[in-house]
C-alpha atoms as a PDB file:
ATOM      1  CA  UNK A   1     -13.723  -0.622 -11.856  1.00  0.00           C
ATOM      2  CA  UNK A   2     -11.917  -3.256 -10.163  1.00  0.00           C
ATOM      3  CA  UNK A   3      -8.282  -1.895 -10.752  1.00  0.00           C
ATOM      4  CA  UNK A   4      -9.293   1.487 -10.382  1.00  0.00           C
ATOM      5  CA  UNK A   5     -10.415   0.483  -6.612  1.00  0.00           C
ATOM      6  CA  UNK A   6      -7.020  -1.429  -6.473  1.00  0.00           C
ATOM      7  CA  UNK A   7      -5.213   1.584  -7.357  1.00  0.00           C
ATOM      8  CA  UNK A   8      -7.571   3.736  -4.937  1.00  0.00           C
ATOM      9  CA  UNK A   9      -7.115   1.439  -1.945  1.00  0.00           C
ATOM     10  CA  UNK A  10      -3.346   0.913  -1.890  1.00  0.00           C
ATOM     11  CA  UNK A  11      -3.113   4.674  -2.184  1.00  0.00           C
ATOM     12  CA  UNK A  12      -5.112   4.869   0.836  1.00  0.00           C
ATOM     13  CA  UNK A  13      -3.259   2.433   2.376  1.00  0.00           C
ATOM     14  CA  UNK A  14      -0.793   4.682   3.394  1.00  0.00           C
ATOM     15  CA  UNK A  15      -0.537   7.085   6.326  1.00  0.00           C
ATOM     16  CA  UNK A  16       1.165   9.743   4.728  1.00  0.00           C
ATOM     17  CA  UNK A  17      -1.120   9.523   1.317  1.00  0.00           C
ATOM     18  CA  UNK A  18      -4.204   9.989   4.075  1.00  0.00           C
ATOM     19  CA  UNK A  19      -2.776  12.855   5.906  1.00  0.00           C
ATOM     20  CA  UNK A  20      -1.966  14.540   2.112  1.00  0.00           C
ATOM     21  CA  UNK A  21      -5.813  14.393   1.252  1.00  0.00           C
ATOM     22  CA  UNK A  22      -6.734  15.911   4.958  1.00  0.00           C
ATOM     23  CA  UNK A  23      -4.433  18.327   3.716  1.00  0.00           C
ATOM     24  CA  UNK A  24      -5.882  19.405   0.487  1.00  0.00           C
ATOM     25  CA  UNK A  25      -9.567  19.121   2.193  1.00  0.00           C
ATOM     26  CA  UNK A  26      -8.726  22.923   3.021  1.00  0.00           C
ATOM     27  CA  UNK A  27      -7.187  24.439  -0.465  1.00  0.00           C
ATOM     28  CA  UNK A  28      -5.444  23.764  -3.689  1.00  0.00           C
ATOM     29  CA  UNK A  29      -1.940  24.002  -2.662  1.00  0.00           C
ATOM     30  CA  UNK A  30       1.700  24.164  -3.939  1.00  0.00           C
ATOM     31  CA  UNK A  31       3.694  20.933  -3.901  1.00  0.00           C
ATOM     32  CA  UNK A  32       6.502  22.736  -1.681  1.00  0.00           C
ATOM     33  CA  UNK A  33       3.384  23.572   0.483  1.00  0.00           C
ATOM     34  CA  UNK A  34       1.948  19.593   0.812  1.00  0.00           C
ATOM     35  CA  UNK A  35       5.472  18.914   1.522  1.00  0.00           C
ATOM     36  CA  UNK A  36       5.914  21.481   4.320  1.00  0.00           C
ATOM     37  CA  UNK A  37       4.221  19.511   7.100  1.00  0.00           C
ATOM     38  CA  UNK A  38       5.977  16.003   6.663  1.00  0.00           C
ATOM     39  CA  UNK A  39       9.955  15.096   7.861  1.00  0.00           C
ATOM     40  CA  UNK A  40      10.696  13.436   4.271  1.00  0.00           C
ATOM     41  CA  UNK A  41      12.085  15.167   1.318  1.00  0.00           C
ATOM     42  CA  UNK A  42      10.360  16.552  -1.686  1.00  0.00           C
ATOM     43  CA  UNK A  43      10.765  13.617  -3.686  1.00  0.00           C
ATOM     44  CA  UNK A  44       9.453  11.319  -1.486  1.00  0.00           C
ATOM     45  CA  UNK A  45       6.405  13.381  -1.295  1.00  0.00           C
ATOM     46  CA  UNK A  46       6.446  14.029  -4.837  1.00  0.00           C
ATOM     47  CA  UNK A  47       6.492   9.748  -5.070  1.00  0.00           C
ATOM     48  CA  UNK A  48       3.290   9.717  -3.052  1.00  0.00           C
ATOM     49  CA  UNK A  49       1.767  12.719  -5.056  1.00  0.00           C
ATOM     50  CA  UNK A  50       2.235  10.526  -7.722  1.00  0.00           C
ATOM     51  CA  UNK A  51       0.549   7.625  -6.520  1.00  0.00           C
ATOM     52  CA  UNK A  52      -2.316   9.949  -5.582  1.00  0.00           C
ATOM     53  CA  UNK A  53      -2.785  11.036  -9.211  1.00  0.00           C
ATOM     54  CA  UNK A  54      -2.559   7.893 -10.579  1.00  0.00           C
ATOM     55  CA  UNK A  55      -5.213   6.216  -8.299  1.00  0.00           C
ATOM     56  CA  UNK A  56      -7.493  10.054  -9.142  1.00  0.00           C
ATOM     57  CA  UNK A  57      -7.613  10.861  -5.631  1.00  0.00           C
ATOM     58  CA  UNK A  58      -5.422  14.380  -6.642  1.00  0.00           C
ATOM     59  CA  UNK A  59      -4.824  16.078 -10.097  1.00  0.00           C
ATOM     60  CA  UNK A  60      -1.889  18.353 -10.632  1.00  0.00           C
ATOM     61  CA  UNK A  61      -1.421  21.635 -12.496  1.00  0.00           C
ATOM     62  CA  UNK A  62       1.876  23.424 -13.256  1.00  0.00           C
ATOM     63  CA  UNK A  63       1.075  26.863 -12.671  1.00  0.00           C
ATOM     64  CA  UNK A  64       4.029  29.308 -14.077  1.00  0.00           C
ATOM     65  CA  UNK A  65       6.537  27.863 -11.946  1.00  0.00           C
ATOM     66  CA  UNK A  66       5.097  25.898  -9.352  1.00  0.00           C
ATOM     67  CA  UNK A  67       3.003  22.465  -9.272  1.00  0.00           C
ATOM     68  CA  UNK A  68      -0.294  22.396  -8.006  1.00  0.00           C
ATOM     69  CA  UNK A  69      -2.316  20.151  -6.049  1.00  0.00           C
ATOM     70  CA  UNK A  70      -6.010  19.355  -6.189  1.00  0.00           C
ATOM     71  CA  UNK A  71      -8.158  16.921  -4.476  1.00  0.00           C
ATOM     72  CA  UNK A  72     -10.621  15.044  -6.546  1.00  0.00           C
ATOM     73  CA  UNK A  73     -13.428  14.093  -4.249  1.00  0.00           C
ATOM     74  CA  UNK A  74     -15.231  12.432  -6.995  1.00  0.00           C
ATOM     75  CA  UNK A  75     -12.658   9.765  -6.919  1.00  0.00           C
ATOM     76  CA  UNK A  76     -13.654   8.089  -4.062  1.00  0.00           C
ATOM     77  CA  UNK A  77     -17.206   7.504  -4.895  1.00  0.00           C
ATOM     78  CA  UNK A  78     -16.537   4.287  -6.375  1.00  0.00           C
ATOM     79  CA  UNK A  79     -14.751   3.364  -3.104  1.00  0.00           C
ATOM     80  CA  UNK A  80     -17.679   4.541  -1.081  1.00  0.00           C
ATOM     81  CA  UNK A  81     -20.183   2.382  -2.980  1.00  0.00           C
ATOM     82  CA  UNK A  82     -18.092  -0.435  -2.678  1.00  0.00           C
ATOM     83  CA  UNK A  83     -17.759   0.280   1.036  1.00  0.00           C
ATOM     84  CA  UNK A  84     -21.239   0.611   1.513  1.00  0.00           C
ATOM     85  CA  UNK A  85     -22.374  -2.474   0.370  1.00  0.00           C
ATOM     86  CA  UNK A  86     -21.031  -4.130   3.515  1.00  0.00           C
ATOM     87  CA  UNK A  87     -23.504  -2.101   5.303  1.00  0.00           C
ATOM     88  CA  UNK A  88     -26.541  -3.719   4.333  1.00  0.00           C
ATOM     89  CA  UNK A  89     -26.023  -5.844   7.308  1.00  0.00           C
ATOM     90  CA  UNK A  90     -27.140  -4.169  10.773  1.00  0.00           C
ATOM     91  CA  UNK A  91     -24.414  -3.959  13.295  1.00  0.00           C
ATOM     92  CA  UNK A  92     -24.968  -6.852  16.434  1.00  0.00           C
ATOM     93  CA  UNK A  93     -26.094  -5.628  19.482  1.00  0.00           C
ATOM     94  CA  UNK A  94     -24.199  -7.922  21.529  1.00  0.00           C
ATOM     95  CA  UNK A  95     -25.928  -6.809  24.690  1.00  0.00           C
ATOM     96  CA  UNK A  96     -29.529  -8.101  23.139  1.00  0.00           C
ATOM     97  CA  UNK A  97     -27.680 -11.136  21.907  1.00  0.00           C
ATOM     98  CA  UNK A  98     -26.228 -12.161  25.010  1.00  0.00           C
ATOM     99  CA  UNK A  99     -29.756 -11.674  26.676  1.00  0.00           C
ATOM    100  CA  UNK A 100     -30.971 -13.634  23.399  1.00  0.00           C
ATOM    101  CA  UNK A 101     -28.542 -16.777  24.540  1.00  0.00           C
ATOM    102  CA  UNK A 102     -29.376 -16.427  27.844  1.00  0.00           C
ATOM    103  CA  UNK A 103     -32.968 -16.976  27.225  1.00  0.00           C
ATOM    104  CA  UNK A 104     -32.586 -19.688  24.429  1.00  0.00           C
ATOM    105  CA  UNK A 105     -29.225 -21.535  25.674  1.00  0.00           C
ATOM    106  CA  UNK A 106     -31.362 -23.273  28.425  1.00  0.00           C
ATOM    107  CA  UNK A 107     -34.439 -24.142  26.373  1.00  0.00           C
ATOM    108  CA  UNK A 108     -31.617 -25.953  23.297  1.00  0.00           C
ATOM    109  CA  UNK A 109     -30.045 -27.679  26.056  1.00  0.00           C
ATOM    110  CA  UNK A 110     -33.175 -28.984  27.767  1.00  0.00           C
ATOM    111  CA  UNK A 111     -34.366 -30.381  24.215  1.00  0.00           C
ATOM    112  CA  UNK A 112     -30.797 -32.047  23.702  1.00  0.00           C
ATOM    113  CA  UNK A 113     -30.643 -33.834  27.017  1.00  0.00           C
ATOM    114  CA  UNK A 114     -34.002 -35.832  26.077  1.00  0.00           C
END
């Protein structure tokens, strides 16, 4: 699993690789049609197709012709456990902390002065 969530993250790591799944949120589409959008050629997009199938995140299809894309939402559910296991810790509420110090700072420093 570890490699597979390298391979998932540095896809991800990239702008244009994130805006490419956005895109195929909506449809299946063409290859000339996930290219349409972007101001790089073909086969730069193709290069970042690429690196989308390998990590799973897309598959591809030639249909007659023309090369299909599909996004494989399944793909990211190893991500999304890994991602969630940082969550088991509840976000600070600073404003409670700072009235938590507030409170406490005094009392520490009145012990550490006798």
């Amino acid at each position: 699993m570890e490699s597979r969530l390298d391979y998932i993250f540095a896809a991800l790591a990239d702008p244009t690789r994130r805006d490419i799944l956005v895109t195929l949120l909506e449809d299946d589409m063409a290859v000339t049609d996930v290219a349409e959008p972007f101001e790089m050629s073909l086969a730069a997009i193709s290069k970042h197709l690429g690196i989308l199938r390998r990590a799973g995140l897309i598959s591809q299809e030639q249909r007659g012709r023309v090369k299909w894309c599909k996004l494989e939402p399944d793909a990211m559910r190893d991500a999304s456990i890994w991602m969630q296991s940082f969550g088991q810790f509840e976000a600070v509420n600073l404003d409670a902390f700072e009235k938590f110090l507030s409170r406490e700072m005094p009392l520490i420093q009145g012990r550490s002065e006798t």
